[in-house]
Structures are given as C-alpha cells and as structure tokens.
N, C-alpha and C. Protein backbone atom coordinates (compact mmCIF):
# COMPACT_ATOMS: atom_id res chain seq x y z
N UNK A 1 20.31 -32.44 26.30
CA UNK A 1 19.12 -32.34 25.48
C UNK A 1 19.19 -31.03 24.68
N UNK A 2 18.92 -31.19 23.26
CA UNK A 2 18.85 -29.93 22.40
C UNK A 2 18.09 -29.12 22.78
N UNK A 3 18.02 -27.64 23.39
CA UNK A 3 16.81 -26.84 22.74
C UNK A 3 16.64 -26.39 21.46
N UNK A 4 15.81 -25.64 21.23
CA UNK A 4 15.08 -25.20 20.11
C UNK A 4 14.84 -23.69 19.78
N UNK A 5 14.65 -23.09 18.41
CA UNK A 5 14.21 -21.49 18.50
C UNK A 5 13.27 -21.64 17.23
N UNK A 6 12.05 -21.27 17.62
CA UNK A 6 11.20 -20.92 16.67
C UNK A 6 11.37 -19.47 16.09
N UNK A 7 11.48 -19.06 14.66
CA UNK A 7 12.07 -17.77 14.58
C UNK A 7 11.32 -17.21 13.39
N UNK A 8 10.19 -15.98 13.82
CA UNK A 8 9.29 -16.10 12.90
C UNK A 8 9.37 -14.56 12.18
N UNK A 9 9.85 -14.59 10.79
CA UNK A 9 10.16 -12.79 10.26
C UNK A 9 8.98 -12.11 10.43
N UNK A 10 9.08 -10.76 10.22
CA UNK A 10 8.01 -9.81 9.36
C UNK A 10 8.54 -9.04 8.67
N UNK A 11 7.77 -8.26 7.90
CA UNK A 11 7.92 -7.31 6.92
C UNK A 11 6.74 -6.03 8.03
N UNK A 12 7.38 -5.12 8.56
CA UNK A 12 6.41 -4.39 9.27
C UNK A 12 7.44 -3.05 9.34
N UNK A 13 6.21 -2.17 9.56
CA UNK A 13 6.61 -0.66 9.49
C UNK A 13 6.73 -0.07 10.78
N UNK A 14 7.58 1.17 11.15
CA UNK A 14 7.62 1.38 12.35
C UNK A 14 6.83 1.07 13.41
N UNK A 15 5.14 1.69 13.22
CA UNK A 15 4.33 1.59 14.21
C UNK A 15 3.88 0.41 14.57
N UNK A 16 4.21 -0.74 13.74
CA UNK A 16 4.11 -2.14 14.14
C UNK A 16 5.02 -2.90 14.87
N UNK A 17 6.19 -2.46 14.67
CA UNK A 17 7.01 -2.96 14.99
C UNK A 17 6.70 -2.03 16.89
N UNK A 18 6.80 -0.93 16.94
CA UNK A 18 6.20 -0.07 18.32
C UNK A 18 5.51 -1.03 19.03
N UNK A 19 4.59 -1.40 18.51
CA UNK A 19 3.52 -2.14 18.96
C UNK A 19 3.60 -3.61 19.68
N UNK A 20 4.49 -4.06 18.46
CA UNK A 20 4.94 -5.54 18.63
C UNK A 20 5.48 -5.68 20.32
N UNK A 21 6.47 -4.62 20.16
CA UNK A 21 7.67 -4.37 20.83
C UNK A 21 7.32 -4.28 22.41
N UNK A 22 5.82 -3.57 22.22
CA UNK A 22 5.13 -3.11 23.29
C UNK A 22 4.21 -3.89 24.16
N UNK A 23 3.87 -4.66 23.75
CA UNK A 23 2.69 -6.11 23.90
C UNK A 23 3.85 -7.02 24.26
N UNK A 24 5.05 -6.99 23.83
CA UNK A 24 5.97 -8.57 24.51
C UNK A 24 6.56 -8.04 25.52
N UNK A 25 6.47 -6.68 25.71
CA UNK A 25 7.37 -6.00 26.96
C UNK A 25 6.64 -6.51 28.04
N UNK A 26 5.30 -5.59 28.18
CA UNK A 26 4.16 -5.54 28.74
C UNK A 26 3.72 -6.51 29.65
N UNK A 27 3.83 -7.92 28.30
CA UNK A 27 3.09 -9.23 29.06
C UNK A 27 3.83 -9.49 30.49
N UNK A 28 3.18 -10.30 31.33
CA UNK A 28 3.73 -11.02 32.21
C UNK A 28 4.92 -12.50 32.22
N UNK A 29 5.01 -12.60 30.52
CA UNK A 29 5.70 -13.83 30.03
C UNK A 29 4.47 -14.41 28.91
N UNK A 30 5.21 -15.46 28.89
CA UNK A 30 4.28 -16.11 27.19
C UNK A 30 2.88 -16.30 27.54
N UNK A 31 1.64 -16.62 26.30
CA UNK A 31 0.64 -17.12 27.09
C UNK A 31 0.54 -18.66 27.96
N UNK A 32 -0.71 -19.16 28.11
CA UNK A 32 -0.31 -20.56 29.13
C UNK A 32 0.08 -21.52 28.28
N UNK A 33 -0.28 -21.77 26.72
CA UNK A 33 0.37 -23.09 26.31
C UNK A 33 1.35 -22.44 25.09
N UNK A 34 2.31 -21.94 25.41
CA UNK A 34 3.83 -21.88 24.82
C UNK A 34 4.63 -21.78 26.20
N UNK A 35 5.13 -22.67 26.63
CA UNK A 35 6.30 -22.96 27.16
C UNK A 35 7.92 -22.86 27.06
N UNK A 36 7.87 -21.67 26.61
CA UNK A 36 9.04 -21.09 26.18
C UNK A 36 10.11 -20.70 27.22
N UNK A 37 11.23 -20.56 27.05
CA UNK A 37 11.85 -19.88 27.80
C UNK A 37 12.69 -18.56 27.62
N UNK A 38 12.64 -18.28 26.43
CA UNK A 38 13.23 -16.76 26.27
C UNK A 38 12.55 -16.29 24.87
N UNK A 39 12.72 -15.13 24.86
CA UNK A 39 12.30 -14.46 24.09
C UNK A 39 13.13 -13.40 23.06
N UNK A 40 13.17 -12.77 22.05
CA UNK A 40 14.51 -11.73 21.28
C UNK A 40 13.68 -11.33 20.36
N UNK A 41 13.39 -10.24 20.20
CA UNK A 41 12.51 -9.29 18.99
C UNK A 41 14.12 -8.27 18.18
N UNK A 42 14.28 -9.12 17.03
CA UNK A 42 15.43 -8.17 16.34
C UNK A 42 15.01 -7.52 15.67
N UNK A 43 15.25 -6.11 15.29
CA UNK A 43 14.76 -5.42 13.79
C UNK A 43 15.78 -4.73 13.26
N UNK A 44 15.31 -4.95 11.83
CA UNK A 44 16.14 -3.83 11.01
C UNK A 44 15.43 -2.82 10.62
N UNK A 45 15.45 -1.99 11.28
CA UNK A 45 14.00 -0.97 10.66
C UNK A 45 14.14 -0.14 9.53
N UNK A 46 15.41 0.04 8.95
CA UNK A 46 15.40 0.73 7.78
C UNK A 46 14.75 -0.23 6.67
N UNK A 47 14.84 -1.28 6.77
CA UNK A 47 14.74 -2.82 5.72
C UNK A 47 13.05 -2.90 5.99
N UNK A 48 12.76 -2.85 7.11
CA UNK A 48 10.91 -2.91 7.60
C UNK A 48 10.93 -4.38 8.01
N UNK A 49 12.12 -5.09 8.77
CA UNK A 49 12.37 -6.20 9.21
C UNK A 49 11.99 -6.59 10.35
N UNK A 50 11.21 -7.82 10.58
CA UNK A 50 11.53 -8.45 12.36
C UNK A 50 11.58 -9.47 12.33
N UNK A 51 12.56 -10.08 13.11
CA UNK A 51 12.60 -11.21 13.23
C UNK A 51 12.19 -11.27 15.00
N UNK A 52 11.47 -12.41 15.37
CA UNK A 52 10.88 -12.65 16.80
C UNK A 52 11.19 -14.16 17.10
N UNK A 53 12.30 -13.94 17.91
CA UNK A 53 13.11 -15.49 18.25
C UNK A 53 12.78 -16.16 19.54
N UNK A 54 11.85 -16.79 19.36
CA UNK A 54 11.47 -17.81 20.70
C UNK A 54 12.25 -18.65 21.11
N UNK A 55 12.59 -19.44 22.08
CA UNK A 55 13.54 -20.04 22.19
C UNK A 55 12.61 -21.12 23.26
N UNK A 56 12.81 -22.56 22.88
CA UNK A 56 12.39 -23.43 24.02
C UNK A 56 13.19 -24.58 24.66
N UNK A 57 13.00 -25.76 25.48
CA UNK A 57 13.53 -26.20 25.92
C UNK A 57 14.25 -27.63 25.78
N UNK A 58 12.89 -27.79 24.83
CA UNK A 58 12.66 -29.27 24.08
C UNK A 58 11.95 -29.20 22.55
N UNK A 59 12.36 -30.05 22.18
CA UNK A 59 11.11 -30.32 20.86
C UNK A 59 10.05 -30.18 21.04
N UNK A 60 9.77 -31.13 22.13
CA UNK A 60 8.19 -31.14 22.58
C UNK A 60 7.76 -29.84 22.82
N UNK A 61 8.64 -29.24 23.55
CA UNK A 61 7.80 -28.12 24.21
C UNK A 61 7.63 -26.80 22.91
N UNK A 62 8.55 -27.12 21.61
CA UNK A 62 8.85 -26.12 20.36
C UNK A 62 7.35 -26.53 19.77
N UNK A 63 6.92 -27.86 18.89
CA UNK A 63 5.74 -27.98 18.82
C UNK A 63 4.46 -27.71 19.65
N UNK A 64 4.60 -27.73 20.93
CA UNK A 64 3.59 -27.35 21.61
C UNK A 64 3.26 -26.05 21.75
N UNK A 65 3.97 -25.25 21.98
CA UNK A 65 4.34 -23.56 21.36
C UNK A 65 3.95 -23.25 20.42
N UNK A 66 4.64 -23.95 19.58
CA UNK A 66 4.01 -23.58 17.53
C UNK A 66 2.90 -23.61 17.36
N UNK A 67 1.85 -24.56 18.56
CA UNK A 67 0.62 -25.02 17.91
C UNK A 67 0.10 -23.27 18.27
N UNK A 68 -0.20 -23.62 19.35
CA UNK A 68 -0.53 -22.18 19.61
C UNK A 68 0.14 -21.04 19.25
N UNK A 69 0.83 -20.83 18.97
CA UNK A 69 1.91 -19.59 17.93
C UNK A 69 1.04 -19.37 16.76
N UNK A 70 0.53 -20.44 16.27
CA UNK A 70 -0.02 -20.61 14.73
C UNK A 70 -0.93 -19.64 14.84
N UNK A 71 -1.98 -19.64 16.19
CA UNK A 71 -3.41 -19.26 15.63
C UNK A 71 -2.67 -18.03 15.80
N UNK A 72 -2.03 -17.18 16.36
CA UNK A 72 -1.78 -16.10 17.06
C UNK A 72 -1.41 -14.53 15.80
N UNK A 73 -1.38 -13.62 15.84
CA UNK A 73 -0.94 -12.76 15.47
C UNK A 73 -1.15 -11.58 16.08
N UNK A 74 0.42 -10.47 15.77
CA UNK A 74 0.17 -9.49 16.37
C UNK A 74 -0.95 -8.23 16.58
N UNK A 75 -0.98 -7.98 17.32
CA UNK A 75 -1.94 -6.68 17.56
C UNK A 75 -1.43 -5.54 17.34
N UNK A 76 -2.23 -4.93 17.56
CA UNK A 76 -1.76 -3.15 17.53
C UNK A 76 -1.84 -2.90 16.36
N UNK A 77 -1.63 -1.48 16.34
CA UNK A 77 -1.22 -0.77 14.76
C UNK A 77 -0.37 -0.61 13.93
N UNK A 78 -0.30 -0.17 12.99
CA UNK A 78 1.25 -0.26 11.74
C UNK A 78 0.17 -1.54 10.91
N UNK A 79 1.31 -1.74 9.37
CA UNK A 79 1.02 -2.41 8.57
C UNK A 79 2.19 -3.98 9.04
N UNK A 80 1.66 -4.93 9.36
CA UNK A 80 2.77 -5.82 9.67
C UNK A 80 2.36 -7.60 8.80
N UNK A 81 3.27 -8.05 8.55
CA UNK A 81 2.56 -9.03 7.26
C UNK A 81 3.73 -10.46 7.75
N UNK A 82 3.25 -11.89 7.97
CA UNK A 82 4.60 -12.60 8.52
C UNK A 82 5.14 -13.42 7.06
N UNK A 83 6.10 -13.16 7.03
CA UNK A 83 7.23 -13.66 5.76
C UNK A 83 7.34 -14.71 5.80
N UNK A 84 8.05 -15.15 6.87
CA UNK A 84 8.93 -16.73 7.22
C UNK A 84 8.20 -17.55 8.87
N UNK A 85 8.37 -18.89 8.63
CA UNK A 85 8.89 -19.15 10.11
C UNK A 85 9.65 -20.32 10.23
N UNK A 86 11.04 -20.56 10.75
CA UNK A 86 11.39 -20.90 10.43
C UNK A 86 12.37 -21.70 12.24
N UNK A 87 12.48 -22.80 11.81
CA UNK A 87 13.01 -23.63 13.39
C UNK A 87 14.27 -24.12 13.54
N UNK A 88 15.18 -23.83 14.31
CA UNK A 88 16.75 -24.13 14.58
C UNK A 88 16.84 -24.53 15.96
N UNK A 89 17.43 -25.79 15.89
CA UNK A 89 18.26 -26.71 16.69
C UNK A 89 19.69 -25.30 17.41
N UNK A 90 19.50 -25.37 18.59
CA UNK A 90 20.69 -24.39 18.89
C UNK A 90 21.81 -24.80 19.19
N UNK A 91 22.56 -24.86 18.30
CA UNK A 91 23.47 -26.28 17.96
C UNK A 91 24.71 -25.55 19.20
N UNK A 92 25.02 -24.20 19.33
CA UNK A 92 26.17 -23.86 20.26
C UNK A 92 25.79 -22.12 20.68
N UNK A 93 26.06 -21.99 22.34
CA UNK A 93 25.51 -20.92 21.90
C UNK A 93 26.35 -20.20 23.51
N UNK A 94 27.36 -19.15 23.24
CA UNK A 94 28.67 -19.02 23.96
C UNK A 94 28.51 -17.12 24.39
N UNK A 95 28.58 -17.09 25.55
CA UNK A 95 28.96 -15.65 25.87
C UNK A 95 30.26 -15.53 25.81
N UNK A 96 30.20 -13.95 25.12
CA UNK A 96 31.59 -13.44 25.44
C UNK A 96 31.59 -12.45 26.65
C-alpha cells in the first residue's frame, strides 16, 4: 500500500520558524484527527523557507489529516505566510 506526504511551504522569518519548530517539538505527537505517522520541518533560513513534511499511511488517512490541517495554522511569533501545499505518493524511499 502507498503512503503519502502532505508537504506544506512557508515564507517565514526566523522567529517563526523558532516557534514553528518549538510547538512540533513540544507536542506529544499530532492532534487527534491527523493520523500521521512522521513528521520533517526543513528550512532554508537564509531564503525565509519551510517546508513541513507530514507523512501518512494511506490516502485515507492523507485526506483525513488535510481536513483538519486546513483549519489549522501556526502559532507563535515571527511573520509566517503559507505559499504551497502540495501531496506526493512516496514512490521509493531508501536509507543509506
């Protein structure tokens, strides 16, 4: 069965990105209706970039996530604004 990665940019400035960073540490795991199973906050901070890569198990469970993803936005402080969101099939995915 395919999983899934919901992968949603920003355009955000240090102290947002602090923030972001700080609230996904923090939590105890996702809230109750995203069923996710991993999580990846990338940034480029010279660029004022984030990308926040959810990762789930199923389709079902990617839409069911999204719904609630939708209403959601980050907290905290900094200027942070969402660009993209965007969903990939994880077609292969290999440790070295």
């Amino acid at each position: 069965m395919a999983e899934y990665v919901r992968a949603v940019t920003f355009e955000a400035d240090e102290e947002a990105l602090n923030a972001l960073v700080s609230e996904i540490s923090s939590s105890d795991g996702p809230p109750p209706d995203v069923p996710a199973t991993r999580i990846a906050v990338l940034a480029d901070r010279a660029a004022g970039k984030v990308v926040v890569a959810i990762r789930f198990a199923s389709e079902e469970d990617l839409r069911k996530g999204s719904e609630t993803l939708e209403g959601m936005s980050p907290s905290g402080g900094g200027n942070i604004r969402r660009t993209a969101v965007d969903i990939y099939e994880v077609a292969l995915e290999r440790q070295m």
